[in-house]
Protein backbone atom coordinates (compact mmCIF):
# COMPACT_ATOMS: atom_id res chain seq x y z
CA UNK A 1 94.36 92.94 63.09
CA UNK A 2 92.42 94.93 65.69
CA UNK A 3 93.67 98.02 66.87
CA UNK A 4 94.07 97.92 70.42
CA UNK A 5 92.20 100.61 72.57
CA UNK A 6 93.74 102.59 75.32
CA UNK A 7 92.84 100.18 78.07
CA UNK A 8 93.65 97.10 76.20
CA UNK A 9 96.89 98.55 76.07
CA UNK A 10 97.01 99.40 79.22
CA UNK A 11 96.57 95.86 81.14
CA UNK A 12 99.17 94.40 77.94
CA UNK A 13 101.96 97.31 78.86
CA UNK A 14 100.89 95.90 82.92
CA UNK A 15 101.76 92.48 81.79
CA UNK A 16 104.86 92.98 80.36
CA UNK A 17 106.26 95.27 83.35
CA UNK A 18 104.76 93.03 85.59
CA UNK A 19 106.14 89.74 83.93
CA UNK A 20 105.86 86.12 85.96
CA UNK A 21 104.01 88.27 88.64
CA UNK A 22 101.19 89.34 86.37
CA UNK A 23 97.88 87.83 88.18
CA UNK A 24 94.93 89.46 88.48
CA UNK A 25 95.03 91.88 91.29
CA UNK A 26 98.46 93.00 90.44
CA UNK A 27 97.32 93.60 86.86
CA UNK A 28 94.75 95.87 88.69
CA UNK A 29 97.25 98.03 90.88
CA UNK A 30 99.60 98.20 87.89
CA UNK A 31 97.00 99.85 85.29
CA UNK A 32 95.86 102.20 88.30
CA UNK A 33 99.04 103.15 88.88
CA UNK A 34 99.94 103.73 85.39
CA UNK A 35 96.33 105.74 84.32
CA UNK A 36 96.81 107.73 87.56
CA UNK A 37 92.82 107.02 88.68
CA UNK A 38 91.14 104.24 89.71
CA UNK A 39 90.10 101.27 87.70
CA UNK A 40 87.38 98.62 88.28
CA UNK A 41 88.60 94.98 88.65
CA UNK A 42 85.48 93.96 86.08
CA UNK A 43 87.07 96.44 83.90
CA UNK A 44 90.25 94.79 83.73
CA UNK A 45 89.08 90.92 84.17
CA UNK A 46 86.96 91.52 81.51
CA UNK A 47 89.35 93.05 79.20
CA UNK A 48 91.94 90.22 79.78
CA UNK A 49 89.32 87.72 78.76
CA UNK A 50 88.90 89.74 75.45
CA UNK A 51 92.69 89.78 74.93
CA UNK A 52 92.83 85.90 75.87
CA UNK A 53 89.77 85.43 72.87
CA UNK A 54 91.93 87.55 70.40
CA UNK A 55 94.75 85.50 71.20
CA UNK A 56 97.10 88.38 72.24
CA UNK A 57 96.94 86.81 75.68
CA UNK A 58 97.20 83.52 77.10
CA UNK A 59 96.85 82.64 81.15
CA UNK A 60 97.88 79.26 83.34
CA UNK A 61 96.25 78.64 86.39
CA UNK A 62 98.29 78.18 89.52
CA UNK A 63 97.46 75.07 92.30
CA UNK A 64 95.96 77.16 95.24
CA UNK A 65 97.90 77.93 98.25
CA UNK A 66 97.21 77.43 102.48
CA UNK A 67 97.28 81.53 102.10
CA UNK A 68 94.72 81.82 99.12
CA UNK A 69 92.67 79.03 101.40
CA UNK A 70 93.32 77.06 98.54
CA UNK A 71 92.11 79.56 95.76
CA UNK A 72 94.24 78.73 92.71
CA UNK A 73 95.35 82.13 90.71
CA UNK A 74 95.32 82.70 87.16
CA UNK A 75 98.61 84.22 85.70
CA UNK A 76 98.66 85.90 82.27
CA UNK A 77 101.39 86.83 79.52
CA UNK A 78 101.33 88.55 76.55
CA UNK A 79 101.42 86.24 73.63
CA UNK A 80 103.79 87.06 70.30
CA UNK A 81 100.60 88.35 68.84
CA UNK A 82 100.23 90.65 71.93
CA UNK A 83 103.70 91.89 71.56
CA UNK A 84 103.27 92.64 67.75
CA UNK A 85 99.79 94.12 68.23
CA UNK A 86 101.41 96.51 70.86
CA UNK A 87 104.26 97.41 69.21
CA UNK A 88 101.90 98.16 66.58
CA UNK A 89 99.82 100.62 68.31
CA UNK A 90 103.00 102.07 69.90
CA UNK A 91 104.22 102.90 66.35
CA UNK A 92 100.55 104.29 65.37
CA UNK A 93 100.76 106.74 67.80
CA UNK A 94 104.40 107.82 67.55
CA UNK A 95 103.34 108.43 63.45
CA UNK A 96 100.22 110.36 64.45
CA UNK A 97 102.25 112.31 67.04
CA UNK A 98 105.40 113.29 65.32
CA UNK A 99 106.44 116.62 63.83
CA UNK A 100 104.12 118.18 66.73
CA UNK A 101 105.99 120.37 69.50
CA UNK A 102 104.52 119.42 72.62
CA UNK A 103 103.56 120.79 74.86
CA UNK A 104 100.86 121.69 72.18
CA UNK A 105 99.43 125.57 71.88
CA UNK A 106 95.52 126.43 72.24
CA UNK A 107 95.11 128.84 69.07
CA UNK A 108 92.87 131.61 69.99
């Protein structure tokens, strides 16, 4: 399996806080809000589409609504593969990380 980038895990860790709400522009606030800067919508529609072609993601399309003039609104979820390949890179980075004490020293 791939190992997931920072971003990719990003929008995935969005999705899962997010849960039936996760659509596009909330998937956008959330992953600004979590990285602390801001974030491009290409950035994050395109990185959903490579998650959807790995198969860690999967979205549904919603009928539009009177207040979307009738836009319809794609909704995303993590698939199990999604889950796994998070928990994976959560794990990674716990094993790279541990036996360190933070906050870490500059040696001069």
């Amino acid at each position: 399996m791939d190992t997931l980038g920072q971003f990719e895990q990003a929008v995935l860790v969005a999705l899962i806080r997010l849960g039936e709400l996760a659509y596009g522009r909330a998937i956008l606030n959330e992953v600004q809000e979590r990285l602390d800067r801001d974030v491009s919508a290409g950035a994050v529609y395109a990185t959903l589409e490579r998650l959807e072609v790995k198969g860690l993601v999967s979205s549904t399309l919603a009928p539009g609504t009177a207040i979307r003039g009738g836009r319809a609104r794609r909704y995303f979820v993590p698939t199990g593969a999604g889950v796994r390949a998070l928990n994976e890179a959560k794990s990674t980075t716990d094993m790279l990380f541990r036996g360190l004490v933070w906050p870490l020293k500059v040696r001069t």
